[in-house]
PDB file of N, CA and C in Angstrom:
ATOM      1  N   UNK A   1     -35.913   1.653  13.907  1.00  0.00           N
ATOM      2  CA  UNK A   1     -34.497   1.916  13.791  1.00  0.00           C
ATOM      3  C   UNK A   1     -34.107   2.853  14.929  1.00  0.00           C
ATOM      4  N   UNK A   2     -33.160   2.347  15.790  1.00  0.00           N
ATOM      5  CA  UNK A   2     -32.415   3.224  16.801  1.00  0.00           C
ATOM      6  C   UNK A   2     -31.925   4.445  15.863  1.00  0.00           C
ATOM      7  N   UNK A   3     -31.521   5.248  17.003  1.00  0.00           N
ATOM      8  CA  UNK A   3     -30.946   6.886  16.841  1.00  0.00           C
ATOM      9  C   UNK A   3     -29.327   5.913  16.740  1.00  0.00           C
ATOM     10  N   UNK A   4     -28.640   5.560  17.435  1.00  0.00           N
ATOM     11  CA  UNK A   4     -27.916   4.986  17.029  1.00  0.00           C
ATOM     12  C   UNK A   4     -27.377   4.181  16.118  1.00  0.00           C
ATOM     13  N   UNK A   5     -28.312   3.721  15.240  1.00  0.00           N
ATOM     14  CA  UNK A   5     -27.772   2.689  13.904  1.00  0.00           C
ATOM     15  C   UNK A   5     -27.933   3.422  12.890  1.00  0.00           C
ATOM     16  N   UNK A   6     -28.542   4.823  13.042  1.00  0.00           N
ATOM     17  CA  UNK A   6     -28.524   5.730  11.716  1.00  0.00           C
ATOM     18  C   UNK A   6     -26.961   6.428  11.633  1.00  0.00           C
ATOM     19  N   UNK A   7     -26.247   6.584  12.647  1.00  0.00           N
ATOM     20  CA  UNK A   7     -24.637   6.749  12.438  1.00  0.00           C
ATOM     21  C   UNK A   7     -23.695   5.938  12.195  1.00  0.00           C
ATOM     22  N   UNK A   8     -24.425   4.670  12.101  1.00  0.00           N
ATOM     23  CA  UNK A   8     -23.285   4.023  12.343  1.00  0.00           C
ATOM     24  C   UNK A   8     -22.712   3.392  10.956  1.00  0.00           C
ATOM     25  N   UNK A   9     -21.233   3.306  10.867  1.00  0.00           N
ATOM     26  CA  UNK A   9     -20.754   3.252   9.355  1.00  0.00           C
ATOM     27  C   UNK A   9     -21.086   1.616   8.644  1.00  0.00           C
ATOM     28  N   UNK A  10     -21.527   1.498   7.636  1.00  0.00           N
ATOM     29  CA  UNK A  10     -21.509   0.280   7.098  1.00  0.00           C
ATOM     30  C   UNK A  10     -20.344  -0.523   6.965  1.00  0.00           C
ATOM     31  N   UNK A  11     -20.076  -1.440   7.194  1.00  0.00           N
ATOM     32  CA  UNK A  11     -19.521  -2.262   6.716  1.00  0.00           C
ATOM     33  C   UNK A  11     -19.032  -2.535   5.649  1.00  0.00           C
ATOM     34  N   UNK A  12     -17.851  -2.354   5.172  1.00  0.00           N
ATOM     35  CA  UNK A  12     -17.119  -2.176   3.646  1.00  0.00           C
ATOM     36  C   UNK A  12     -16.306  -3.954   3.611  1.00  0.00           C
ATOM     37  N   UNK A  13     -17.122  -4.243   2.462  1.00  0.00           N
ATOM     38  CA  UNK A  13     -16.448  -5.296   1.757  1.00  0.00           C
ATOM     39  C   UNK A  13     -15.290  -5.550   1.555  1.00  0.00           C
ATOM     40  N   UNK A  14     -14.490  -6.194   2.491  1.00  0.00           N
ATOM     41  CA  UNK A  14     -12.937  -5.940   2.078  1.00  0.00           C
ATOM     42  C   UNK A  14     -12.006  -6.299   0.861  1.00  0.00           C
ATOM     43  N   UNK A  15     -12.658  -7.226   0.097  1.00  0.00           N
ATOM     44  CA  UNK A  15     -12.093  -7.166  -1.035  1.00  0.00           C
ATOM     45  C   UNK A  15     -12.658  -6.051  -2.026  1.00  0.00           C
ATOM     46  N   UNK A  16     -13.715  -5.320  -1.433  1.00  0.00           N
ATOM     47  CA  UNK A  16     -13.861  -3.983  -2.414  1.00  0.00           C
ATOM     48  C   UNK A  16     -13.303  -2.931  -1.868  1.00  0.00           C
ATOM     49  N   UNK A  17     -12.810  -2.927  -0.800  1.00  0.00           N
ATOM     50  CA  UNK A  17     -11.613  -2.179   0.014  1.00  0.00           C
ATOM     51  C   UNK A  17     -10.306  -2.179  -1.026  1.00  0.00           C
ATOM     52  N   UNK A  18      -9.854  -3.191  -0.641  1.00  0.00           N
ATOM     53  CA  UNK A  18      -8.436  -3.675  -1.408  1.00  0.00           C
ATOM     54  C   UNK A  18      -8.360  -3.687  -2.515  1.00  0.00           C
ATOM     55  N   UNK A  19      -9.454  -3.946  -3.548  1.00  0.00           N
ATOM     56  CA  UNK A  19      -9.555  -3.223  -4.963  1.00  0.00           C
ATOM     57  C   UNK A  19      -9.288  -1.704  -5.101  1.00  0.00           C
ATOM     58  N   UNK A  20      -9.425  -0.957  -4.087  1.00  0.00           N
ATOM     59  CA  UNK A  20      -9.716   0.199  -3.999  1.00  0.00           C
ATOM     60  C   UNK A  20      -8.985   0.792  -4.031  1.00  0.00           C
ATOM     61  N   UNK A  21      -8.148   0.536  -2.787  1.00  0.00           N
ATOM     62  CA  UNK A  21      -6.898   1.074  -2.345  1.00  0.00           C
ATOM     63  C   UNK A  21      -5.615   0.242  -3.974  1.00  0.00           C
ATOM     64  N   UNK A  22      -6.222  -0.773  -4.527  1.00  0.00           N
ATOM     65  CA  UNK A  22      -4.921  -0.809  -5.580  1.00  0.00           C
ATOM     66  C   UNK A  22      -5.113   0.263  -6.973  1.00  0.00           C
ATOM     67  N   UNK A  23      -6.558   0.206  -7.295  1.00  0.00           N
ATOM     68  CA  UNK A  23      -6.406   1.093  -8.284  1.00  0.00           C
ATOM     69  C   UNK A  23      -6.325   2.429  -7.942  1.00  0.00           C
ATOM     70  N   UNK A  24      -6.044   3.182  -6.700  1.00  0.00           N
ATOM     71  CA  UNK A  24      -5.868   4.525  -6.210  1.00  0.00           C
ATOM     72  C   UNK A  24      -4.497   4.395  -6.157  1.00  0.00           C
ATOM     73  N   UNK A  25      -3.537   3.774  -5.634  1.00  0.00           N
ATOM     74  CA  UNK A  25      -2.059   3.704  -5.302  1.00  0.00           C
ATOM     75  C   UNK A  25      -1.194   2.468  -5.646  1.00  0.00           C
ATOM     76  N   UNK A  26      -1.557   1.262  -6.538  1.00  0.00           N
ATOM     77  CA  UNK A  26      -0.922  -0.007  -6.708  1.00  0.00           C
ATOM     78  C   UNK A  26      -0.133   0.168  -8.283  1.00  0.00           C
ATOM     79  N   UNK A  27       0.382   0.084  -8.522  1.00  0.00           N
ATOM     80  CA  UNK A  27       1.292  -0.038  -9.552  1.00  0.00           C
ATOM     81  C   UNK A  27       0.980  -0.887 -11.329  1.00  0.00           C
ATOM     82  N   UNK A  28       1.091  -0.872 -12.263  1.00  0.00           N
ATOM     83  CA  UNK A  28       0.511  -1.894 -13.128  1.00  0.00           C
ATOM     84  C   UNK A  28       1.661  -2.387 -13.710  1.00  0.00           C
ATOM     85  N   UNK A  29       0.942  -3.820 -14.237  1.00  0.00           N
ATOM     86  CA  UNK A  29       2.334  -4.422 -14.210  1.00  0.00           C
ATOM     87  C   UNK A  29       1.171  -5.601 -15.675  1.00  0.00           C
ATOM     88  N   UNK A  30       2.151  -6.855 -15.781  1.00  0.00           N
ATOM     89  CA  UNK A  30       1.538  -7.510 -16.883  1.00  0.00           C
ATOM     90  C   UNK A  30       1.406  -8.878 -16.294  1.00  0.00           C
ATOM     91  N   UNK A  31       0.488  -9.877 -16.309  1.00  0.00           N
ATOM     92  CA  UNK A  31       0.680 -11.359 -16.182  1.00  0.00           C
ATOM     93  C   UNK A  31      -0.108 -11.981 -16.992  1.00  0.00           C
ATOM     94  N   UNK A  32       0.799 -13.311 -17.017  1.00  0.00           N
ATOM     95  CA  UNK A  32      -0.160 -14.222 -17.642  1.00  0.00           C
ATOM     96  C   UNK A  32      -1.157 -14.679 -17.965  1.00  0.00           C
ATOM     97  N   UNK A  33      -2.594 -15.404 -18.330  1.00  0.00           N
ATOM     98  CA  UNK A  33      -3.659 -15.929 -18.123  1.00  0.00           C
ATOM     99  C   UNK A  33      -3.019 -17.461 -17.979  1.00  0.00           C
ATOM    100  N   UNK A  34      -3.103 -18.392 -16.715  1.00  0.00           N
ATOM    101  CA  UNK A  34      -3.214 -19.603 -16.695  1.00  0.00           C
ATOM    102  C   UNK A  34      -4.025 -20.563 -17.246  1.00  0.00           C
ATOM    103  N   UNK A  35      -5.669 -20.085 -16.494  1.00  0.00           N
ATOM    104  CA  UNK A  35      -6.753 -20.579 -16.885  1.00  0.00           C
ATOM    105  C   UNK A  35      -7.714 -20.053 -16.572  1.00  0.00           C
ATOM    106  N   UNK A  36      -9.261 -20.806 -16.260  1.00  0.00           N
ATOM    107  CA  UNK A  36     -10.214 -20.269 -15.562  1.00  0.00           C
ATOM    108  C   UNK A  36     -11.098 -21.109 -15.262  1.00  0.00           C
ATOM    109  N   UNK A  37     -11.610 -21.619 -14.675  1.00  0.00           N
ATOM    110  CA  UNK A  37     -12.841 -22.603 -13.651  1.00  0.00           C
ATOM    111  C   UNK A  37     -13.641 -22.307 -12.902  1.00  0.00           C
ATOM    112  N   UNK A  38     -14.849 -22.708 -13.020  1.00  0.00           N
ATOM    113  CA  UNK A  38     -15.920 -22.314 -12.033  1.00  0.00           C
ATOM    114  C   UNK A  38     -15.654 -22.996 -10.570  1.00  0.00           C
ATOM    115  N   UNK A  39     -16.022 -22.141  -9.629  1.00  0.00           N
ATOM    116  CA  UNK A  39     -15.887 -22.699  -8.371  1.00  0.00           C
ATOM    117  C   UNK A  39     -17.032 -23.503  -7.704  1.00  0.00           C
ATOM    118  N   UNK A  40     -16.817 -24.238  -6.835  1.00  0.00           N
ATOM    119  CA  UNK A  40     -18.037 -24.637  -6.440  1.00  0.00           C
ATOM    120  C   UNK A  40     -19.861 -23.924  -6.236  1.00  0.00           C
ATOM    121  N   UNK A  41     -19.228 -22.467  -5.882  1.00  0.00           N
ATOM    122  CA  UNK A  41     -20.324 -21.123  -5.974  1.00  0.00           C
ATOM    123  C   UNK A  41     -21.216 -20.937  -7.789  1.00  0.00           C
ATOM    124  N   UNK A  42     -20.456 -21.890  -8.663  1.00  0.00           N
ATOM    125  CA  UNK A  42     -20.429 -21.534  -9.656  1.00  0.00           C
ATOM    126  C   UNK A  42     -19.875 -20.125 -10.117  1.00  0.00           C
ATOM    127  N   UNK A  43     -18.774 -19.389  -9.629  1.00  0.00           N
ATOM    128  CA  UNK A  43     -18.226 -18.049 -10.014  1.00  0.00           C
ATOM    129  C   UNK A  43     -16.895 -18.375 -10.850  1.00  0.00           C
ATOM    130  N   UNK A  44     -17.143 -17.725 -11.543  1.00  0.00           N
ATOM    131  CA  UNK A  44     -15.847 -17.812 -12.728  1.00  0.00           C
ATOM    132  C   UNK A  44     -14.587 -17.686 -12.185  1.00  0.00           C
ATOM    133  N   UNK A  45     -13.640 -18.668 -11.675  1.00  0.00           N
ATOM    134  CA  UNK A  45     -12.198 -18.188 -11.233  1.00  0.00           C
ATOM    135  C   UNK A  45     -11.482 -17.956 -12.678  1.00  0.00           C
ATOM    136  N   UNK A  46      -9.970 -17.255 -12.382  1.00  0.00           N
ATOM    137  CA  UNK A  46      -9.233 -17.079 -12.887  1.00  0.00           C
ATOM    138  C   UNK A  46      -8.220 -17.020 -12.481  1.00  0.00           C
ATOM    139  N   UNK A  47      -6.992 -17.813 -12.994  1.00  0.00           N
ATOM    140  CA  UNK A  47      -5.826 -17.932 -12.273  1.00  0.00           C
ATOM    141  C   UNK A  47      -4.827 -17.372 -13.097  1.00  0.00           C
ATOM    142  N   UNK A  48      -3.499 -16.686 -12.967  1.00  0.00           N
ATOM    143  CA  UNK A  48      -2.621 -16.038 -13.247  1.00  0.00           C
ATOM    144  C   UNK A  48      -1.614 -15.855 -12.700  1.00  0.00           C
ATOM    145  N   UNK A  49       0.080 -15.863 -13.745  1.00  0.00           N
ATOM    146  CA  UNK A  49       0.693 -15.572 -12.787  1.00  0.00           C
ATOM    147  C   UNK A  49       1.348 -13.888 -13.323  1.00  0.00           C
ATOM    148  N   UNK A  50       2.622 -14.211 -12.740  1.00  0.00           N
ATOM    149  CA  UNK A  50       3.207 -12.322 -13.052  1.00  0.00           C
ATOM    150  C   UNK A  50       4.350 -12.794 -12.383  1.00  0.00           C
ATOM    151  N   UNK A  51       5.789 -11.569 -12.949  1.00  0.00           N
ATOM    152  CA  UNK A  51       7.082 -12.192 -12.242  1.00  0.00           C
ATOM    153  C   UNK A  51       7.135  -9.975 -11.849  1.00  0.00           C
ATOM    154  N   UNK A  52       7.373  -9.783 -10.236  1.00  0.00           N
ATOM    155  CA  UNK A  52       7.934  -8.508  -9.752  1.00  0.00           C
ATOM    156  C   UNK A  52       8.912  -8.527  -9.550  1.00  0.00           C
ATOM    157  N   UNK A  53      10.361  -7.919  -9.267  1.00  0.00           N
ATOM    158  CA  UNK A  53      11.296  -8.168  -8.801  1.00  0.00           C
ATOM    159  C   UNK A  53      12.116  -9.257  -9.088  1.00  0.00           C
ATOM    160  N   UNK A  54      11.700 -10.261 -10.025  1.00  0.00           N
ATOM    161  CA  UNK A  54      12.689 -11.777 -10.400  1.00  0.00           C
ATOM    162  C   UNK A  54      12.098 -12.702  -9.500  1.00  0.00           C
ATOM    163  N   UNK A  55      10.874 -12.474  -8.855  1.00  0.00           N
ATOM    164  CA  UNK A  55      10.051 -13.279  -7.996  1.00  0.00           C
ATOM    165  C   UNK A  55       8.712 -13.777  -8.439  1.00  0.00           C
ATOM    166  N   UNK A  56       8.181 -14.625  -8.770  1.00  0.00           N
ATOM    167  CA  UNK A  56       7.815 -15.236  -9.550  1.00  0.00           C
ATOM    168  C   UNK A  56       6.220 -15.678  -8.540  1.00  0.00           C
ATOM    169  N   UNK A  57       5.041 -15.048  -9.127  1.00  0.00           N
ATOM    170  CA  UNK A  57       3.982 -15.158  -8.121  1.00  0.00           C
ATOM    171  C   UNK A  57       2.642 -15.673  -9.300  1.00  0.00           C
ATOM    172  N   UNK A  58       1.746 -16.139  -8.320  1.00  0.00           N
ATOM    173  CA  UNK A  58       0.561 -17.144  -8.811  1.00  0.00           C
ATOM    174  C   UNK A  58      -0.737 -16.617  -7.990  1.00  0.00           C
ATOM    175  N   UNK A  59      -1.362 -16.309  -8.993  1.00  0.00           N
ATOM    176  CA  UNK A  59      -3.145 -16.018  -8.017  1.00  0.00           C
ATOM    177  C   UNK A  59      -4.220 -16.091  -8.498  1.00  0.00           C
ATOM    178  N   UNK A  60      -5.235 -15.905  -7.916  1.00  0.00           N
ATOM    179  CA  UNK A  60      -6.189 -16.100  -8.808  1.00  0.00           C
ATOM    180  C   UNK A  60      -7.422 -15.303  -7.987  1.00  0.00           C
ATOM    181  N   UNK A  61      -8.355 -15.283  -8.475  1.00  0.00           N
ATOM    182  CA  UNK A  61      -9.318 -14.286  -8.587  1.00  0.00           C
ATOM    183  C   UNK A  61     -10.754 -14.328  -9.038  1.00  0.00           C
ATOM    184  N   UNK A  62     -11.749 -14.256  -8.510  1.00  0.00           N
ATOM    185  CA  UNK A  62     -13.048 -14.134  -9.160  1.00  0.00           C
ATOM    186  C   UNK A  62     -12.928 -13.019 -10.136  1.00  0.00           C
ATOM    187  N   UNK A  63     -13.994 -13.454 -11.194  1.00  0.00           N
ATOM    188  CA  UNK A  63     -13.984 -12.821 -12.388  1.00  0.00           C
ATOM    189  C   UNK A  63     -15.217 -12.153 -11.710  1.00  0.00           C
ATOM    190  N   UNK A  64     -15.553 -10.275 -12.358  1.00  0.00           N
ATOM    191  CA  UNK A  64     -16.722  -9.582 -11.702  1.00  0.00           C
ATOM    192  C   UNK A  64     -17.563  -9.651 -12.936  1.00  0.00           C
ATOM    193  N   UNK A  65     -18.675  -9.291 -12.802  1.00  0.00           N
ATOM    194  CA  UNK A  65     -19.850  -8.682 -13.823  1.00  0.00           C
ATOM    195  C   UNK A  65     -19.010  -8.342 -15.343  1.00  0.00           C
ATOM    196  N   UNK A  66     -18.433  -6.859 -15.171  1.00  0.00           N
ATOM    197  CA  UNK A  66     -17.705  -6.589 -16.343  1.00  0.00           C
ATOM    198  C   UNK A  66     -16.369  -7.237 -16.745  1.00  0.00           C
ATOM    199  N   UNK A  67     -16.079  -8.173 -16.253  1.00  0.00           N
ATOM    200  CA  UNK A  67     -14.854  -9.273 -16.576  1.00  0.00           C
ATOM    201  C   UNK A  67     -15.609 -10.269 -17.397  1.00  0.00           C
ATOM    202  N   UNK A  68     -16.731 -10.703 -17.049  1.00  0.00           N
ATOM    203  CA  UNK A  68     -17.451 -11.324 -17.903  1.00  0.00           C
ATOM    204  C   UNK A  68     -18.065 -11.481 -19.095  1.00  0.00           C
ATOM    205  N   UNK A  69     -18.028 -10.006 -19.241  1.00  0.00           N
ATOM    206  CA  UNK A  69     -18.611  -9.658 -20.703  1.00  0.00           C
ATOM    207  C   UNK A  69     -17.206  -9.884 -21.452  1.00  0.00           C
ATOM    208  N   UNK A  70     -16.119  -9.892 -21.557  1.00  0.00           N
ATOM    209  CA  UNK A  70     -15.054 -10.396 -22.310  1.00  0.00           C
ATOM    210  C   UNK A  70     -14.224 -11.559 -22.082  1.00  0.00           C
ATOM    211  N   UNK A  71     -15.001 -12.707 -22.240  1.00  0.00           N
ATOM    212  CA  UNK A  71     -14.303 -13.872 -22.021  1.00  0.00           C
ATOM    213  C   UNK A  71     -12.980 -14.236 -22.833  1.00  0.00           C
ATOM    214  N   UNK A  72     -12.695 -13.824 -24.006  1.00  0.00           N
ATOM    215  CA  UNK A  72     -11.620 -13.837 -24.427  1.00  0.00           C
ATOM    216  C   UNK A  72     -10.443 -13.211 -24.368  1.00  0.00           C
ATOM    217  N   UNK A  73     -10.285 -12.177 -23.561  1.00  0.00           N
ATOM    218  CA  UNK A  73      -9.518 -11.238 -22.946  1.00  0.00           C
ATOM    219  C   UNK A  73      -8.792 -12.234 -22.010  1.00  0.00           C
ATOM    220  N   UNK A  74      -9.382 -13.238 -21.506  1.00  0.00           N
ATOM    221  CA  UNK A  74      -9.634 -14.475 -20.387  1.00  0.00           C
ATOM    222  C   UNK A  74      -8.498 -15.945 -21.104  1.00  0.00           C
ATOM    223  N   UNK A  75      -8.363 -15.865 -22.045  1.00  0.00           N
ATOM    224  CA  UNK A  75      -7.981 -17.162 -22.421  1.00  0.00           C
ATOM    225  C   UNK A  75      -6.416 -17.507 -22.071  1.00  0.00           C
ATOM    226  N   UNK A  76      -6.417 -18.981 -21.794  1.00  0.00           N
ATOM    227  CA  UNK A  76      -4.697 -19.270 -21.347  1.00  0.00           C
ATOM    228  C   UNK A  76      -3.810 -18.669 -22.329  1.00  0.00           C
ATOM    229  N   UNK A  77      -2.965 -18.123 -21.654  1.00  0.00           N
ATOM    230  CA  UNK A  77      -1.734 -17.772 -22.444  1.00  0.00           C
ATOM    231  C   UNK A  77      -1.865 -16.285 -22.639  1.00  0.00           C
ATOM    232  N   UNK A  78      -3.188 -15.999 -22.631  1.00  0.00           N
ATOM    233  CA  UNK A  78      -3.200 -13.966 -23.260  1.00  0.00           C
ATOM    234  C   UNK A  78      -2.079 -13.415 -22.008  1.00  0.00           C
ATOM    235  N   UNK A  79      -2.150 -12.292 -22.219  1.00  0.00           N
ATOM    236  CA  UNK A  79      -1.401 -11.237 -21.312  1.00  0.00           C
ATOM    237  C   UNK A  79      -2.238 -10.210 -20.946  1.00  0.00           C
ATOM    238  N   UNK A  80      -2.133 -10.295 -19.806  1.00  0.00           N
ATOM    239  CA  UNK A  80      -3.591  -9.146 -19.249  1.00  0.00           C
ATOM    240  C   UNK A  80      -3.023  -7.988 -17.900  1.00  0.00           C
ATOM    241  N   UNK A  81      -3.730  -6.969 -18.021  1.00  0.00           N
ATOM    242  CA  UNK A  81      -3.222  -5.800 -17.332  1.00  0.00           C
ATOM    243  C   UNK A  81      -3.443  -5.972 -15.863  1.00  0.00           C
ATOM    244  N   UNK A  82      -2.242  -5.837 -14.673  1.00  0.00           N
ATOM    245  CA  UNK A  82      -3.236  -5.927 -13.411  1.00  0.00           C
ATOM    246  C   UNK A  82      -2.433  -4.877 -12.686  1.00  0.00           C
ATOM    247  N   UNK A  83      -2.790  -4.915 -11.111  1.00  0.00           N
ATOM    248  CA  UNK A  83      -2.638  -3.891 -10.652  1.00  0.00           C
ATOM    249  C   UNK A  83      -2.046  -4.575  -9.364  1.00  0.00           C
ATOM    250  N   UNK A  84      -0.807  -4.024  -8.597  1.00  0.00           N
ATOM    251  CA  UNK A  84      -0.052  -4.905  -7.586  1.00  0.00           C
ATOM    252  C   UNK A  84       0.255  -3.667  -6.813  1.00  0.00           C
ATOM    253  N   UNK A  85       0.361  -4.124  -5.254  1.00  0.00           N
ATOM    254  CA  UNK A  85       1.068  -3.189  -3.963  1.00  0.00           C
ATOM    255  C   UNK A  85       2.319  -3.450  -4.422  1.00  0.00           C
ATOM    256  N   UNK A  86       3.391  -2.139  -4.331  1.00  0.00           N
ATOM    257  CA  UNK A  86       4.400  -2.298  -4.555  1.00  0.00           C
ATOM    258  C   UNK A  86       5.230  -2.700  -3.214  1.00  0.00           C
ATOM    259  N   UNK A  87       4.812  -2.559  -2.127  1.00  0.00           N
ATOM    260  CA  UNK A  87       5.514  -3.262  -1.193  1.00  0.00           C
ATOM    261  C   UNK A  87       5.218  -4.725  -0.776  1.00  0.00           C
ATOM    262  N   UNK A  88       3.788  -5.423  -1.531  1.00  0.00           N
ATOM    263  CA  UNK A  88       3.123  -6.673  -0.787  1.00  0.00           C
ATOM    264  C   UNK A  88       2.928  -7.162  -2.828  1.00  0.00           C
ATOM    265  N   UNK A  89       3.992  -7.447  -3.598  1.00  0.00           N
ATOM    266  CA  UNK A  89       3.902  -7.706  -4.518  1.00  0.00           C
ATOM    267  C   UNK A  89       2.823  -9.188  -4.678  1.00  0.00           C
ATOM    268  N   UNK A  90       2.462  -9.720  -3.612  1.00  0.00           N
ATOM    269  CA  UNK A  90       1.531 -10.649  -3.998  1.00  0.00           C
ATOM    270  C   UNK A  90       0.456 -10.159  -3.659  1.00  0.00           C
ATOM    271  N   UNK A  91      -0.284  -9.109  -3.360  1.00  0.00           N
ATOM    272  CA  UNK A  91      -1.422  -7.948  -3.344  1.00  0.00           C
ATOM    273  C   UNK A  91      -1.571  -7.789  -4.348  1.00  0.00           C
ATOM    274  N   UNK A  92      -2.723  -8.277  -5.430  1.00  0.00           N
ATOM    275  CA  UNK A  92      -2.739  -8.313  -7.117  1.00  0.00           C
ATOM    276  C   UNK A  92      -4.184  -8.563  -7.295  1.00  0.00           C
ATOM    277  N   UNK A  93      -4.289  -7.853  -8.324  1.00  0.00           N
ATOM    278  CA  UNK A  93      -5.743  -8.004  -9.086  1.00  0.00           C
ATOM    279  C   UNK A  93      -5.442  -8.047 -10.734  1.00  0.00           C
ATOM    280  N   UNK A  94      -6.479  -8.711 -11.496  1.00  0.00           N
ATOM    281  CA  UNK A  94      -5.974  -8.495 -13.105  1.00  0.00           C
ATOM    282  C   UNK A  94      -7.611  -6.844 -13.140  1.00  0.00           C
ATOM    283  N   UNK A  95      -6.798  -6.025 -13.748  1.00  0.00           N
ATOM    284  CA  UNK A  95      -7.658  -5.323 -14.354  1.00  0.00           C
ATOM    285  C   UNK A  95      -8.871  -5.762 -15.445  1.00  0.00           C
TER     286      UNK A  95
END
């Protein structure tokens, strides 16, 4: 190992970035459960929508480790807690 690669900063996951920065400063708000499907990766998607402003938005999301342990929290139609940029209202995660 170089003297140089012992300073040097790792590489941050940017969607564990942007998780980051929403639950430090993003707003909570409520949306839908659409559905949920495995992706080709086999990873649990989840799709959802949410209305900010009278604007009406759709996303979806890998489900993590501890999203998994409550699949019924998960089901179409529930109402689930998430977390949105208040200036980039389609910047969203479900809690």
């Amino acid at each position: 190992m170089s003297l140089l690669s012992r300073f040097r900063r790792k590489k941050e996951d940017p969607e564990v970035a942007r998780r980051a920065l929403l639950l430090r400063a993003g707003r909570l708000g409520e949306a839908t459960v659409l559905g949920t499907d495995a992706d080709g990766d086999g990873n649990m998607m989840l799709s959802y929508s949410y209305t900010i402003g009278g604007l009406d938005y759709q996303a979806f999301q890998r489900l993590d480790a501890e999203q998994l342990l409550r699949p019924n929290d998960y089901l179409p139609g529930s109402n689930v807690t998430l977390r949105y940029d208040p200036r980039r209202p389609a910047n969203s995660f479900v809690v």
